[in-house]
Structures are given as structure tokens and as C-alpha cells.
N, C-alpha and C. Protein backbone atom coordinates (compact mmCIF):
# COMPACT_ATOMS: atom_id res chain seq x y z
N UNK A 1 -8.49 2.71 -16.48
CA UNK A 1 -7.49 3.43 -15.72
C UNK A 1 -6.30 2.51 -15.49
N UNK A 2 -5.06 3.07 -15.67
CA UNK A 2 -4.01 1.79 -15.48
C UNK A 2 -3.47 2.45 -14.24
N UNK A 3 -2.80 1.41 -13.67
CA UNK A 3 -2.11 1.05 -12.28
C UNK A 3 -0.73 2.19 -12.27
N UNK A 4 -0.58 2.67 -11.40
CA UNK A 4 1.02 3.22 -11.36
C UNK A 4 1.89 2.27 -11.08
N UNK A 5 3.17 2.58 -11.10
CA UNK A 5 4.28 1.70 -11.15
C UNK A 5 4.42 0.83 -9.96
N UNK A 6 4.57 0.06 -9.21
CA UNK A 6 4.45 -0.50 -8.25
C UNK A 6 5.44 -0.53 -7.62
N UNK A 7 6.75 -0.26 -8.16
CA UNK A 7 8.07 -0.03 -7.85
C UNK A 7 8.15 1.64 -7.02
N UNK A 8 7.87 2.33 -8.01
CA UNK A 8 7.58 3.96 -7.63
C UNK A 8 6.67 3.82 -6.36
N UNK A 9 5.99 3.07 -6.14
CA UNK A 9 5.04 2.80 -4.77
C UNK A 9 5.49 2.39 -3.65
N UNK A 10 6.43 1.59 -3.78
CA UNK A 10 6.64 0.57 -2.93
C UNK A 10 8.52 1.58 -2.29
N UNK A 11 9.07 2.56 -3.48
CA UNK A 11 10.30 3.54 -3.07
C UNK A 11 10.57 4.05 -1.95
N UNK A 12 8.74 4.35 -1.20
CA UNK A 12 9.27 5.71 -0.17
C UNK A 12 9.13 4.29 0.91
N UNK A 13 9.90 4.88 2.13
CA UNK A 13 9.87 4.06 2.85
C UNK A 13 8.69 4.34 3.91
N UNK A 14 8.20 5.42 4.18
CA UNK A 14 7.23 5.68 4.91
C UNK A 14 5.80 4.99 3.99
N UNK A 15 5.97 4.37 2.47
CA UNK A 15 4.76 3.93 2.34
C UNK A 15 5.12 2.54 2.24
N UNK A 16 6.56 2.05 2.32
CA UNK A 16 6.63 0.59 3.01
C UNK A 16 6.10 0.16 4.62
N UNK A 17 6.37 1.07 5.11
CA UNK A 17 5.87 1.25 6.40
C UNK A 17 4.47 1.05 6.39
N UNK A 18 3.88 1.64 5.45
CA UNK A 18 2.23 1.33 6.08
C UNK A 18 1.91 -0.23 5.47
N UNK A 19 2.75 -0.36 4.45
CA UNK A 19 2.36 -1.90 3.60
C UNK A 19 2.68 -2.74 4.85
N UNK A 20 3.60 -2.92 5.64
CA UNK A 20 3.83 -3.84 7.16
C UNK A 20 2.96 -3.27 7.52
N UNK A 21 1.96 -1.95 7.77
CA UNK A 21 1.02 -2.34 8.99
C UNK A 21 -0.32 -3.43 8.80
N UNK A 22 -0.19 -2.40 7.20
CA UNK A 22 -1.54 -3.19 6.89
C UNK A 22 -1.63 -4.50 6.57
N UNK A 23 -0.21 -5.09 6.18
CA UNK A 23 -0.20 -6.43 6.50
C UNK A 23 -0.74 -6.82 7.80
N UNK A 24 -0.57 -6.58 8.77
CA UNK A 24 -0.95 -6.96 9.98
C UNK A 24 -2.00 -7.13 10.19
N UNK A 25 -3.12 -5.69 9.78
CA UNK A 25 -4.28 -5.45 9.87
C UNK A 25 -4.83 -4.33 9.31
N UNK A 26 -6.04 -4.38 8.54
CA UNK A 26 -6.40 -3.40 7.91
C UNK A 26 -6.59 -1.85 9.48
N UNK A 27 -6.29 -0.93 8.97
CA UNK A 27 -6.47 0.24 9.52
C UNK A 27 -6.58 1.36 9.03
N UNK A 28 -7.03 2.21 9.64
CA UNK A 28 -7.50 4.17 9.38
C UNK A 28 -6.41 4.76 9.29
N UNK A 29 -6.27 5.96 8.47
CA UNK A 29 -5.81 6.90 8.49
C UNK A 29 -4.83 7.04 9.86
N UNK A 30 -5.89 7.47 10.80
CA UNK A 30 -5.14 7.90 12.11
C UNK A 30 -4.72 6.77 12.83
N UNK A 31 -4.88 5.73 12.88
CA UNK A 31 -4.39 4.56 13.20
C UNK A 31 -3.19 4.37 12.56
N UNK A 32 -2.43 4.45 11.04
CA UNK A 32 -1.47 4.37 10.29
C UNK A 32 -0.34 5.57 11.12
N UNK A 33 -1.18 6.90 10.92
CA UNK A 33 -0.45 8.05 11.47
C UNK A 33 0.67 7.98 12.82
N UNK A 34 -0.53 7.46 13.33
CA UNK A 34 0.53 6.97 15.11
C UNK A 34 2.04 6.76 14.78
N UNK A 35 2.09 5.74 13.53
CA UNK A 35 3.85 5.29 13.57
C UNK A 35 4.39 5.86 12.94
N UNK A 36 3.78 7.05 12.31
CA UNK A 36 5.27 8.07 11.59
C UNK A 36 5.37 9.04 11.52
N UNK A 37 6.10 9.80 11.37
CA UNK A 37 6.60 11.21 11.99
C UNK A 37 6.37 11.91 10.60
N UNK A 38 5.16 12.01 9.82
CA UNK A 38 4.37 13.04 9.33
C UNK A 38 3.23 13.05 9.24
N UNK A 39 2.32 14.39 8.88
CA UNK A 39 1.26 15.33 9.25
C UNK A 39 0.30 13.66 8.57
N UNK A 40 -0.91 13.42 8.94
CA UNK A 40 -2.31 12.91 8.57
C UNK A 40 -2.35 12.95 7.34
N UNK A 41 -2.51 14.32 6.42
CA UNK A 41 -2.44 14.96 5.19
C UNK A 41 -1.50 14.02 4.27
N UNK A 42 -0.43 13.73 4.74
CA UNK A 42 1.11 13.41 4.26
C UNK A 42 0.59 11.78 4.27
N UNK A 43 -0.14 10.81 5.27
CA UNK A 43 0.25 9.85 5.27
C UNK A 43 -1.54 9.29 3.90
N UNK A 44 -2.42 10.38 4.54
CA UNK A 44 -3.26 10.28 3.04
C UNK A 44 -2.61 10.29 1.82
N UNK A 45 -1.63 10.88 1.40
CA UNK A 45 -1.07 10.74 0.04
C UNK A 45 -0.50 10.10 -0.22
N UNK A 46 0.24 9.16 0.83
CA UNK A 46 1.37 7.88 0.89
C UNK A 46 0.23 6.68 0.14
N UNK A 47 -0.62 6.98 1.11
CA UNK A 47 -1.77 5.58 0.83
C UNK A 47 -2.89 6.10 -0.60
N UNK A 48 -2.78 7.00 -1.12
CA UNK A 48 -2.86 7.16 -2.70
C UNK A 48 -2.06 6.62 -3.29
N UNK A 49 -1.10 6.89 -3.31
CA UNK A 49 -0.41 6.49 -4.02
C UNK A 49 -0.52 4.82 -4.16
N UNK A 50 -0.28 4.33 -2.87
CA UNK A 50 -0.49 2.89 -2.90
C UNK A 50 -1.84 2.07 -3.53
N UNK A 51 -2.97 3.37 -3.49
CA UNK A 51 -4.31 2.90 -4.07
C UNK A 51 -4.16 3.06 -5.39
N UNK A 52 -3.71 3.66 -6.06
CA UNK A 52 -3.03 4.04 -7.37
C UNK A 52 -2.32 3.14 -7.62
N UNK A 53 -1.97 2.23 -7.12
CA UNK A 53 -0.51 1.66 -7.56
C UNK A 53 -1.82 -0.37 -7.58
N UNK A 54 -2.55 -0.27 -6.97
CA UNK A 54 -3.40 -1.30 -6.50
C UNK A 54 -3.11 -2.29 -5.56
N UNK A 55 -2.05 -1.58 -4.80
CA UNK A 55 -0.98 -2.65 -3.63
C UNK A 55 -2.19 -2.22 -2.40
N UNK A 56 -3.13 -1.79 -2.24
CA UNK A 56 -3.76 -1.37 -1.49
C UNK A 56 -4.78 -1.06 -1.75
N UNK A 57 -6.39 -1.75 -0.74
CA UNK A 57 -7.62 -1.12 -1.31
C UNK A 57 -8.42 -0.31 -0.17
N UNK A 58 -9.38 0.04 -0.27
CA UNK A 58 -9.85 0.53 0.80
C UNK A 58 -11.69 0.85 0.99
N UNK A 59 -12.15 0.27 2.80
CA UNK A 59 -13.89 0.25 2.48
C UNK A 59 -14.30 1.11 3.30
N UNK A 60 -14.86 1.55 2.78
CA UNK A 60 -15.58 2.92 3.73
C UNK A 60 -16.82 1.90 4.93
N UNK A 61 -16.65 2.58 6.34
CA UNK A 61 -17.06 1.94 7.47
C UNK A 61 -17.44 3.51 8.46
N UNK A 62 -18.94 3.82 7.72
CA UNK A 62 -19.39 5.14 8.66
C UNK A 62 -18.72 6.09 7.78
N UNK A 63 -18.65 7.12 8.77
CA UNK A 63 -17.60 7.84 8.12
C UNK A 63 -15.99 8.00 7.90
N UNK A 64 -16.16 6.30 8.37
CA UNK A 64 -14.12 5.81 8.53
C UNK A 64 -14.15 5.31 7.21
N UNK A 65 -12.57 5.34 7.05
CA UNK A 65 -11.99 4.57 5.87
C UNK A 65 -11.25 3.79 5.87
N UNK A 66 -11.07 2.76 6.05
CA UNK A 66 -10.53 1.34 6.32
C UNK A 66 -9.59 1.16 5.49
N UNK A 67 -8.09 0.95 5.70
CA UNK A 67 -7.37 0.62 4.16
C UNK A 67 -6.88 -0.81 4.55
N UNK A 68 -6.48 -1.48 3.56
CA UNK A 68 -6.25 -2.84 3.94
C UNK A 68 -5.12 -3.29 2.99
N UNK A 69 -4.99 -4.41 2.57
CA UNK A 69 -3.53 -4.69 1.40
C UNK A 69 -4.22 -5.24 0.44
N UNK A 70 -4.35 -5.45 -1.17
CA UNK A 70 -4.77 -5.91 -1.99
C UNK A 70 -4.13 -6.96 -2.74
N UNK A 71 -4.61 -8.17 -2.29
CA UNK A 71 -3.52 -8.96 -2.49
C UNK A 71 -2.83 -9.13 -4.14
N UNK A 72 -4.26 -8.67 -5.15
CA UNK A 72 -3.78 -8.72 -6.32
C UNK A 72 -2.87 -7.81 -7.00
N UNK A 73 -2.50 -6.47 -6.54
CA UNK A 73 -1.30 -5.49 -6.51
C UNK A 73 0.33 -6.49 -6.06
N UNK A 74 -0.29 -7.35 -4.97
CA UNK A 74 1.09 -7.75 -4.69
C UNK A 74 1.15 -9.44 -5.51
N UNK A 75 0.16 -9.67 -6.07
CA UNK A 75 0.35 -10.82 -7.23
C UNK A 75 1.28 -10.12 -8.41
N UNK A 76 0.74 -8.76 -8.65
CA UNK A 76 1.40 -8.83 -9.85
C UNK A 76 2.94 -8.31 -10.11
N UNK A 77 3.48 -7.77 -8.52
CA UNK A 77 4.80 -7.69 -8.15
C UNK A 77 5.31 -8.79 -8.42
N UNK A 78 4.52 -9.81 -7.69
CA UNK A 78 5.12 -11.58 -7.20
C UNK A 78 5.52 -11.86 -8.88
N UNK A 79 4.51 -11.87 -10.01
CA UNK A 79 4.85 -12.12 -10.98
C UNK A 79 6.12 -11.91 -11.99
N UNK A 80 6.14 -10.29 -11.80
CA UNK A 80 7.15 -9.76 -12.27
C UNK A 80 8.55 -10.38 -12.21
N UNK A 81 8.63 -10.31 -10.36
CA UNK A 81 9.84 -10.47 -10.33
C UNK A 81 10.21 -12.11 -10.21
N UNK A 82 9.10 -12.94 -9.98
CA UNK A 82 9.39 -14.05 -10.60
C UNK A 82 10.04 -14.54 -11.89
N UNK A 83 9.95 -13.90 -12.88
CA UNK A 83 10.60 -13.81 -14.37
C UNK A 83 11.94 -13.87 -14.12
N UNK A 84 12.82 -13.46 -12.92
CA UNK A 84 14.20 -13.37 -13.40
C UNK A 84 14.80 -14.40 -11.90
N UNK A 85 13.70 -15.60 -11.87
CA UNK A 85 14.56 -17.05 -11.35
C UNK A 85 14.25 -18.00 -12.73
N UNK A 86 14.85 -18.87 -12.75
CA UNK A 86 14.77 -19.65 -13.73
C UNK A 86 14.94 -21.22 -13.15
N UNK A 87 13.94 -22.20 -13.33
CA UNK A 87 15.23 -23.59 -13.27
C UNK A 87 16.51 -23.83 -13.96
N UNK A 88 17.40 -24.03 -13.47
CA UNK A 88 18.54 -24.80 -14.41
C UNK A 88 18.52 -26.33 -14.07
């Protein structure tokens, strides 16, 4: 299965928003929800996308779902855009 674009992931700003929370600390669904002004439904598809994209993983705890940041999604950003510094 390949990765979605990480750029296309990282576009909406409501799913930059959850990438700062979960930097902070891994959290739920409804825990994410609290800080933005759309439906539960809406912020599940934000964080697909981000699981899709591999900037984000997530462990099931009961019947919770824990999402957290994956650090290797954001290695391979780091990489990318590393390519266009150079030493002179």
C-alpha cells in the first residue's frame, strides 16, 4: 500500500491542527474534537487522511482509539525537504 502525499496531508489546516496536538500528546477522537469547530465525523476523516499519509499512527486502548504522531511520516517530510539546502 503506498503512502498519500504528505503535502496534500499536511494542506488543511484543521489537520495541522491536530498534528500540534498530537505532538503534545497522543489523544482520542473526542479529545482532538474539543479544539475545532467541526462535527467528530469530520475530524475522523482529517486523521485518515493523516493515517494514510503515515504522519500519524494509531493503538486501540478498550474500545478507545488513541492517535499519536509517527515519527517516520515526519522523517520522510524531513528528508524531502532537506534536498533543497545545500552546503556552499
Amino acid at each position: 500500500m503506498s503512502k498519500s502525499d504528505l503535502f496534500v496531508a499536511i494542506a488543511d489546516a484543521n489537520r495541522r491542527y491536530l498534528l500540534e496536538e498530537l505532538r503534545r500528546e497522543p489523544k482520542t477522537v473526542g479529545e482532538l474534537a474539543k479544539g475545532l469547530s467541526v462535527t467528530r465525523p469530520a475530524v475522523s476523516q482529517h486523521l485518515r487522511v493523516l493515517l494514510d499519509s503515515g504522519l500519524v499512527g494509531v493503538n486501540a486502548l478498550g474500545t478507545k482509539r488513541i492517535y499519536h504522531i509517527e515519527e517516520a511520516g515526519f522523517t520522510r517530510l524531513h528528508v524531502w525537504l532537506d534536498q533543497f539546502w545545500t552546503e556552499d
